[in-house]
N, C-alpha and C. Protein backbone atom coordinates (compact mmCIF):
# COMPACT_ATOMS: atom_id res chain seq x y z
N UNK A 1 -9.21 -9.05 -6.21
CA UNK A 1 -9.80 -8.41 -5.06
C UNK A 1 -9.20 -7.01 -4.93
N UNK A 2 -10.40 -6.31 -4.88
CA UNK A 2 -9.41 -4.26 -4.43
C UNK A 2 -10.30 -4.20 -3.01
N UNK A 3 -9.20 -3.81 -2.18
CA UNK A 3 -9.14 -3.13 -1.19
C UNK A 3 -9.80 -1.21 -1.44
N UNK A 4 -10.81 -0.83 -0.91
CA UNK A 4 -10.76 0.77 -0.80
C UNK A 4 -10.64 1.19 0.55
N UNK A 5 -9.68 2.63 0.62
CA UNK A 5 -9.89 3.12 1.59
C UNK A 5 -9.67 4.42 1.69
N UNK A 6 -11.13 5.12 2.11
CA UNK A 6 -11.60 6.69 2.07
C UNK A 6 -10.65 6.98 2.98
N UNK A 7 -9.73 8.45 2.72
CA UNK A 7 -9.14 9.69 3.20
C UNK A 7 -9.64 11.43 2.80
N UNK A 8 -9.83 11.45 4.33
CA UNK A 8 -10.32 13.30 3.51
C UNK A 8 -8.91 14.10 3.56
N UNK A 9 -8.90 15.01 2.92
CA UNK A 9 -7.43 15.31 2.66
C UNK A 9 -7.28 16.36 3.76
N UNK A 10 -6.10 16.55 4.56
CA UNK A 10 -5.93 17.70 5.93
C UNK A 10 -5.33 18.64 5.62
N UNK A 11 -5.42 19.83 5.44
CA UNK A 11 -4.62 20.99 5.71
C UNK A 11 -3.51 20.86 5.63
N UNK A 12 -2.79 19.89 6.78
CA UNK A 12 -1.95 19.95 7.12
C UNK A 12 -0.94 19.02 6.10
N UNK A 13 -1.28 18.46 5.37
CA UNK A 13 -0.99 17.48 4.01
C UNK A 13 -0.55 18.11 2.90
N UNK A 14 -1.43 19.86 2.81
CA UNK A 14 -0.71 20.07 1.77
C UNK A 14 -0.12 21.76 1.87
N UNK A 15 0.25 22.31 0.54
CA UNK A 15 1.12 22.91 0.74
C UNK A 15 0.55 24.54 0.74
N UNK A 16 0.96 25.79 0.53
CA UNK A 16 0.19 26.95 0.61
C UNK A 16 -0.92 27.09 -0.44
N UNK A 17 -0.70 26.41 -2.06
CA UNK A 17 -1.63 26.32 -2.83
C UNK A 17 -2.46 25.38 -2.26
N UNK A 18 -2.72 24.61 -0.97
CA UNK A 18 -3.78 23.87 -1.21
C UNK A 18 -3.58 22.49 -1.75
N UNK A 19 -2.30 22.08 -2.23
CA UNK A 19 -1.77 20.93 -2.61
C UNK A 19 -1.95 19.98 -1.67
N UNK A 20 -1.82 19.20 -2.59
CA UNK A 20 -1.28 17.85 -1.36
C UNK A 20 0.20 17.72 -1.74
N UNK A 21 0.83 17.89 -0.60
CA UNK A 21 2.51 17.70 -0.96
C UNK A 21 2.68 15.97 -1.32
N UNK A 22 3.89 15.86 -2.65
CA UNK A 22 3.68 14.63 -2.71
C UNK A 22 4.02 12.73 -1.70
N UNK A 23 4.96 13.48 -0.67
CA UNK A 23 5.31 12.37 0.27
C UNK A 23 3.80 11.89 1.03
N UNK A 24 2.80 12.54 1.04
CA UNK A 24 1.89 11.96 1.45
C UNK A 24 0.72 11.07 1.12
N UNK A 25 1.27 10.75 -0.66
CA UNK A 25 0.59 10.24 -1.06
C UNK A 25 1.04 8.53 -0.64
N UNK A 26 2.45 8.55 -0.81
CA UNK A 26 3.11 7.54 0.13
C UNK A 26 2.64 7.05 1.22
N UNK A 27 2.39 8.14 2.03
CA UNK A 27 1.69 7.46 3.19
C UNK A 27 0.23 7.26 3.42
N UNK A 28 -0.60 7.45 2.18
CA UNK A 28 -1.92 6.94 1.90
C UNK A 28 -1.47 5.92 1.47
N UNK A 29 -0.65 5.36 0.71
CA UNK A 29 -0.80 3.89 -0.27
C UNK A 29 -0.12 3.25 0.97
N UNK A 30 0.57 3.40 1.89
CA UNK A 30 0.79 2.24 3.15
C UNK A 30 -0.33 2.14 3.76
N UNK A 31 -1.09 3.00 4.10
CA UNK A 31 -2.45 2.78 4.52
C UNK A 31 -2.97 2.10 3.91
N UNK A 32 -3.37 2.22 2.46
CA UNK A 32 -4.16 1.18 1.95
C UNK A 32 -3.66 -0.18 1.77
N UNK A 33 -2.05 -0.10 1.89
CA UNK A 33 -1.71 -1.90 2.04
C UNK A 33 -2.50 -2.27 3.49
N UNK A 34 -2.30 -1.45 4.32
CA UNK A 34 -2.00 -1.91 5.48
C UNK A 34 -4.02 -2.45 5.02
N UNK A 35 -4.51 -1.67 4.74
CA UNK A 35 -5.66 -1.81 5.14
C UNK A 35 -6.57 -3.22 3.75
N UNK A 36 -5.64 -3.50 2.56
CA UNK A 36 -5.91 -4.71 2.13
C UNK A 36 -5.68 -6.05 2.82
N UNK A 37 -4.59 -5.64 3.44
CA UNK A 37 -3.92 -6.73 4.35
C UNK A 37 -5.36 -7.30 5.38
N UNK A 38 -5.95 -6.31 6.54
CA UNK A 38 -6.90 -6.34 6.96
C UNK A 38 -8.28 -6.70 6.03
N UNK A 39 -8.43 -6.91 4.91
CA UNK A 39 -9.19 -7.04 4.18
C UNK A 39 -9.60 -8.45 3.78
N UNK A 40 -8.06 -9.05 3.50
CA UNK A 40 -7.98 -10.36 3.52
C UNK A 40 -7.88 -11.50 4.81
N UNK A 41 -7.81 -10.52 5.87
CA UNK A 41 -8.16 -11.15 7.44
C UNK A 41 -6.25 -11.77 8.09
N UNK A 42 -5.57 -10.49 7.29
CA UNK A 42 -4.30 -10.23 8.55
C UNK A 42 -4.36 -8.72 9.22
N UNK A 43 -3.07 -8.61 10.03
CA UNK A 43 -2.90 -8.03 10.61
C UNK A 43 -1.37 -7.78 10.96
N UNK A 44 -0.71 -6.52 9.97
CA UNK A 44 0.40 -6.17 9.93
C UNK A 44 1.19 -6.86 11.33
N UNK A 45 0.93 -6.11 12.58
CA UNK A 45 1.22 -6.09 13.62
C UNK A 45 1.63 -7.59 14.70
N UNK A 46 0.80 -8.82 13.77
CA UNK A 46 0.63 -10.09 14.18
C UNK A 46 2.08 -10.76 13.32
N UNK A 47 2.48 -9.96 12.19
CA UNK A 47 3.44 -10.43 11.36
C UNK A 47 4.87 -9.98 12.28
N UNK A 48 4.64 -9.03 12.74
CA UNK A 48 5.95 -8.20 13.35
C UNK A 48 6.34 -8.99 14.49
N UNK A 49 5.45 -9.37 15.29
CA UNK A 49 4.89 -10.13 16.88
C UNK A 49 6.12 -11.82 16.33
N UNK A 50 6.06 -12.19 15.21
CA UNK A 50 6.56 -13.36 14.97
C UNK A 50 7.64 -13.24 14.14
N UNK A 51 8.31 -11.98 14.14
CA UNK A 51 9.45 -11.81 13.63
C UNK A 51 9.79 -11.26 11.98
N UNK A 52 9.02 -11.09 11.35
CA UNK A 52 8.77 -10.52 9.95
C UNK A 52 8.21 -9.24 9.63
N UNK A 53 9.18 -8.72 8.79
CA UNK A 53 8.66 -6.81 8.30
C UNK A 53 8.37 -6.84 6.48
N UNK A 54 8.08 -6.00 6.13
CA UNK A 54 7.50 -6.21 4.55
C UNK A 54 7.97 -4.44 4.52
N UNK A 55 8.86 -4.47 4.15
CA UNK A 55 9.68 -2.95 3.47
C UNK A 55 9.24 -2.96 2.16
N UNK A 56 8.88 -1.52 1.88
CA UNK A 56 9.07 -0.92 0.20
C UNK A 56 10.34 -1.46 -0.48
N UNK A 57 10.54 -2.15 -1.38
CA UNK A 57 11.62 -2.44 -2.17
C UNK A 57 11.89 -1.28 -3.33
N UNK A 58 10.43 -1.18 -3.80
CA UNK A 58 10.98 -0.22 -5.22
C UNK A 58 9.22 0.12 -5.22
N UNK A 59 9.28 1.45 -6.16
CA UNK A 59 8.33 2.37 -6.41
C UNK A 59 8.27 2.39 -7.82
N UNK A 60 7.61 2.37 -8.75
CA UNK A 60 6.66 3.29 -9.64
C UNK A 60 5.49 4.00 -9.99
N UNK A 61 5.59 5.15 -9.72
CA UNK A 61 4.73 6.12 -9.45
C UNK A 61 4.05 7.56 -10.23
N UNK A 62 3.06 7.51 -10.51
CA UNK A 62 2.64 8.43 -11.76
C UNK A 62 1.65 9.54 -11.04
N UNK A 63 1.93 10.82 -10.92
CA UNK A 63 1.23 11.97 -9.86
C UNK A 63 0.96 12.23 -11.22
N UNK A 64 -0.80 12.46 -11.40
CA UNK A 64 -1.58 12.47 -12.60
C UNK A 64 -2.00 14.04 -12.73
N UNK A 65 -2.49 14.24 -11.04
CA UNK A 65 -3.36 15.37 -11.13
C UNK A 65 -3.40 15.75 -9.26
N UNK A 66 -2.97 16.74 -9.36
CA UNK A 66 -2.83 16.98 -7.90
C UNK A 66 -4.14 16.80 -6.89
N UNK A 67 -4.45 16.20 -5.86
CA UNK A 67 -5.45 16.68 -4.61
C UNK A 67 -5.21 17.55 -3.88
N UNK A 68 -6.40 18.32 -3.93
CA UNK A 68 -6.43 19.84 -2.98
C UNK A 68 -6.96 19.36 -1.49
N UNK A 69 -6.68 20.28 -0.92
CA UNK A 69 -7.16 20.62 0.33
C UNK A 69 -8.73 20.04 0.44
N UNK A 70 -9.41 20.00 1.27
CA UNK A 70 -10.99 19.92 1.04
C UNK A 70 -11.31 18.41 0.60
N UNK A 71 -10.73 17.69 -0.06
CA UNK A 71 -10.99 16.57 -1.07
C UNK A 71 -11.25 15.07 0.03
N UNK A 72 -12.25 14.55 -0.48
CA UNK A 72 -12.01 12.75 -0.49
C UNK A 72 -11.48 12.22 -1.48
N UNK A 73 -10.65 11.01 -0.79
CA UNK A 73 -10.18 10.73 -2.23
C UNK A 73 -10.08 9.18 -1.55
N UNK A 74 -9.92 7.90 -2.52
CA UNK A 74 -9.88 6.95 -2.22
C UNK A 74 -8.56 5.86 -2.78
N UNK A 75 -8.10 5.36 -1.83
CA UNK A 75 -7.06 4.64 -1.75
C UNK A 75 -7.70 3.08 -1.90
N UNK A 76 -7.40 2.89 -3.95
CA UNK A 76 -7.20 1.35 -3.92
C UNK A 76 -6.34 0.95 -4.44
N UNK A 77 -6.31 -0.48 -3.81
CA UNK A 77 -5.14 -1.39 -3.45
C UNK A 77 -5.65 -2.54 -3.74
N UNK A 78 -4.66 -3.20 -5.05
CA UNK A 78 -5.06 -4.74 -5.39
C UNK A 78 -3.70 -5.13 -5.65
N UNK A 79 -3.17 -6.57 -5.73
CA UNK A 79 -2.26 -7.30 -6.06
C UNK A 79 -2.11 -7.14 -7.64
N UNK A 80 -1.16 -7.04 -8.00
CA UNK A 80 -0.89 -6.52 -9.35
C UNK A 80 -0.06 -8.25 -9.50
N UNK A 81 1.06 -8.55 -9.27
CA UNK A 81 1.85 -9.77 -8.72
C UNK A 81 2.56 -10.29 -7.72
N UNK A 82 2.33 -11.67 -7.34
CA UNK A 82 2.65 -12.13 -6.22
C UNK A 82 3.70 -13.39 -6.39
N UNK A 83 5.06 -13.02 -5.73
CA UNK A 83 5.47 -14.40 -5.68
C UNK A 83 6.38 -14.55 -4.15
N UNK A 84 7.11 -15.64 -4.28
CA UNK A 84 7.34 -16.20 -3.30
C UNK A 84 7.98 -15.61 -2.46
N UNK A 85 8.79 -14.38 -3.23
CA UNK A 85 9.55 -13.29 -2.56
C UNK A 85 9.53 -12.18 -2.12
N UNK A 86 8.32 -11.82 -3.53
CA UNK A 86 7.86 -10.51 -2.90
C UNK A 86 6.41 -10.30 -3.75
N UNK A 87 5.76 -9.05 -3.02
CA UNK A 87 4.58 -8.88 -4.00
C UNK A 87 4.25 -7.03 -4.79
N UNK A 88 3.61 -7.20 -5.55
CA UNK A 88 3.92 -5.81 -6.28
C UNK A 88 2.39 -5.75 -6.10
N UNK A 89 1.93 -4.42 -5.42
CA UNK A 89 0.60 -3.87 -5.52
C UNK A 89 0.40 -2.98 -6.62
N UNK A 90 -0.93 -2.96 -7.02
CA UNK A 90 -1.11 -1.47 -7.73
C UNK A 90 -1.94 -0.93 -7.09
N UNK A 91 -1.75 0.50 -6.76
CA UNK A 91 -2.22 1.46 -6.04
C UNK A 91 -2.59 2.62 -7.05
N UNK A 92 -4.04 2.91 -6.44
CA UNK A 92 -4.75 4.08 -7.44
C UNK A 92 -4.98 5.00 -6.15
N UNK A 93 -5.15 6.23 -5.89
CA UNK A 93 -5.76 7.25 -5.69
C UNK A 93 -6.14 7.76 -6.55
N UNK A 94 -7.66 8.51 -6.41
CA UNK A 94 -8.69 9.16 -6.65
C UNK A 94 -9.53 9.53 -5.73
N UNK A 95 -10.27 10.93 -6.62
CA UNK A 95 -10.84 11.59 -5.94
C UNK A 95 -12.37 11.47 -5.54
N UNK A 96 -13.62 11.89 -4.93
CA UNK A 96 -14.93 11.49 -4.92
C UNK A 96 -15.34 11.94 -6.74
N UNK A 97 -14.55 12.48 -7.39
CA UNK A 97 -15.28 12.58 -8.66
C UNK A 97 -14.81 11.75 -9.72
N UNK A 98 -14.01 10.84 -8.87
CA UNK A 98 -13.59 9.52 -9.47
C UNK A 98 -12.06 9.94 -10.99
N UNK A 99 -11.76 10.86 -10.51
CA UNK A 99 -10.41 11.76 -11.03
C UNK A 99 -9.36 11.12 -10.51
N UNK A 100 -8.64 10.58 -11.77
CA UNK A 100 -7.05 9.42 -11.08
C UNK A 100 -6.04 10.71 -10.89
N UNK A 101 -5.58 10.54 -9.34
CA UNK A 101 -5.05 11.69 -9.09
C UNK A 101 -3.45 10.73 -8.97
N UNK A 102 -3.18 10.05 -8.51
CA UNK A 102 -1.79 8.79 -8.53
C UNK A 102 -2.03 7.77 -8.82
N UNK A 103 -1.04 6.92 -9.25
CA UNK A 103 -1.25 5.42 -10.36
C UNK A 103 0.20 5.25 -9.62
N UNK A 104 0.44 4.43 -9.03
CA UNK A 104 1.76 3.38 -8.79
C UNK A 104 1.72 2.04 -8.46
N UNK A 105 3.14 1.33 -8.89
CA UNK A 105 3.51 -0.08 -8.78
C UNK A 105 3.95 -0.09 -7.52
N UNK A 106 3.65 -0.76 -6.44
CA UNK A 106 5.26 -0.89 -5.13
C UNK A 106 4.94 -2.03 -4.97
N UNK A 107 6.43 -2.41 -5.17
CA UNK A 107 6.82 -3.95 -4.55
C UNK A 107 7.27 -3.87 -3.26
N UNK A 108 6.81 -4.86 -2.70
CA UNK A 108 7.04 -5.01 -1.04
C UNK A 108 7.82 -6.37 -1.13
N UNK A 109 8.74 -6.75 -0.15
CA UNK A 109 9.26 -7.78 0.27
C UNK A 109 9.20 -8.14 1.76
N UNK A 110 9.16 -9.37 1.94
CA UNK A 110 9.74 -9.94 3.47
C UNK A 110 10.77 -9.70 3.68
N UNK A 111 10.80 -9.43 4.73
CA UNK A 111 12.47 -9.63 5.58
C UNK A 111 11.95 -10.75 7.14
N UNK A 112 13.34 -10.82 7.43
CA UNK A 112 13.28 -11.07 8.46
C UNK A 112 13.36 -10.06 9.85
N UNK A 113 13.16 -10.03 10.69
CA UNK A 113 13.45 -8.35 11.35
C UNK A 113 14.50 -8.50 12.35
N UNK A 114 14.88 -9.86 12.85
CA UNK A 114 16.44 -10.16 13.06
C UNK A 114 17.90 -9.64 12.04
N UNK A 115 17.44 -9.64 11.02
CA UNK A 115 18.51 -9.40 10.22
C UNK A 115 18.28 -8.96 9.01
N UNK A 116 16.82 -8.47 8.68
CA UNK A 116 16.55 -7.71 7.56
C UNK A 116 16.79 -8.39 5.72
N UNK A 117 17.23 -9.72 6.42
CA UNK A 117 17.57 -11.51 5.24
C UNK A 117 16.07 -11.18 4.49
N UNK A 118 15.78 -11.13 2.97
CA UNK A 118 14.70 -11.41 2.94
C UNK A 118 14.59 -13.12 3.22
N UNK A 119 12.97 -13.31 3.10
CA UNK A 119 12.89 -14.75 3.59
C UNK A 119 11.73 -15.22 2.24
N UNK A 120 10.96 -16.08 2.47
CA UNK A 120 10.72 -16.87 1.52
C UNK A 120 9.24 -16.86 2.08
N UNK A 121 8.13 -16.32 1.43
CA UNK A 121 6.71 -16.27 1.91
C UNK A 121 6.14 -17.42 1.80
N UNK A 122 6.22 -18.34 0.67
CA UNK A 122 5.84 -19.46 0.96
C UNK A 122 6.35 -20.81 1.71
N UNK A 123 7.27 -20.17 2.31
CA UNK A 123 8.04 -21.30 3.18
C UNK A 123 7.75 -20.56 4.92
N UNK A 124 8.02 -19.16 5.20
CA UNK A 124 7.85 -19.09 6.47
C UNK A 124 6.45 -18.53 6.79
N UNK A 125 5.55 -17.94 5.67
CA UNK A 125 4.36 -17.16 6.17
C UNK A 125 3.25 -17.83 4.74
N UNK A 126 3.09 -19.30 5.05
CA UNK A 126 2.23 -19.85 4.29
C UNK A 126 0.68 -19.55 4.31
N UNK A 127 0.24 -19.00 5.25
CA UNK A 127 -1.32 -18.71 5.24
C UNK A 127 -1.15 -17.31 4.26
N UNK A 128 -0.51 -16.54 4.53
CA UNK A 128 0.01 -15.29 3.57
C UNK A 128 -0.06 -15.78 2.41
N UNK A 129 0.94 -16.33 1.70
CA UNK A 129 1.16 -16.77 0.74
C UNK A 129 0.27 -17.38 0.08
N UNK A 130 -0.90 -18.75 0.61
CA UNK A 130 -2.11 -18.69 -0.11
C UNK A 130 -3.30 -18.34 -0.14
N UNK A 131 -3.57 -17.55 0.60
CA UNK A 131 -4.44 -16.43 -0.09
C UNK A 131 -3.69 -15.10 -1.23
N UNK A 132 -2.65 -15.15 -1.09
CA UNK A 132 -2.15 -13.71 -1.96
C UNK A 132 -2.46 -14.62 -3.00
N UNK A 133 -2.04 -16.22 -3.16
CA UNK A 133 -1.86 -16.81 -5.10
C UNK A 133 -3.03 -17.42 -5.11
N UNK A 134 -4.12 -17.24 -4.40
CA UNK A 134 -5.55 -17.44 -4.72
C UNK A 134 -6.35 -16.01 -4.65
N UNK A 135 -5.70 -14.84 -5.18
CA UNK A 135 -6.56 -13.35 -5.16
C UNK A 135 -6.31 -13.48 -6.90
């Protein structure tokens, strides 16, 4: 299953050339978790409400081809691997001319948000857990 999700690129995103500076590509690919998550019928915010956060653990990340100013570009997001601890998305941005502008791995983990413990997805957030090992 891929998640898409259209961003037009702001001004304010990038740099005097017209760039997109690169920390913001970061915060397109949380968008697009956030917005696979919603895809599969959660809701970040319902996870937090019951005590659980899903932090970036680790990044791999490939800036292919810069986005300018002016641009749509689309944020997808599919499960690359999932296990009990944590899950690794792959995240593409591209542009409307279908130009791979970023390619990255991020693994996300549970925590707990009492104490930041990771926890165990298929033991405390089982509806999570099977739908991620049935995608």
């Amino acid at each position: 299953m891929k998640s898409v999700r259209e961003i037009e690129v702001r001004y304010s995103e990038t740099d005097q050339m017209g760039v997109v500076y690169h920390s913001n590509y970061l915060v397109w690919m949380e968008i697009g978790r956030t917005n696979f998550l919603k895809d599969v019928g959660f809701n970040m915010m319902d996870f937090e409400k019951i005590g659980y956060l899903f932090p970036v653990y680790s990044m791999e990340i490939k800036f292919l081809n810069p986005a300018r100013y002016g641009e749509s570009i689309r944020v997808e997001t599919e499960i690359y691997k999932s296990t009990q601890i944590k899950t690794i998305y792959k995240q593409t941005i591209l542009n409307d001319k279908n130009e791979e502008k970023v390619s990255a791995l991020v693994t996300i983990v549970c925590v707990s948000k009492k104490n930041f413990k990771p926890v165990r997805i298929d033991k405390e957030l089982k509806n999570l857990y099977e739908v991620y090992s049935n995608i």
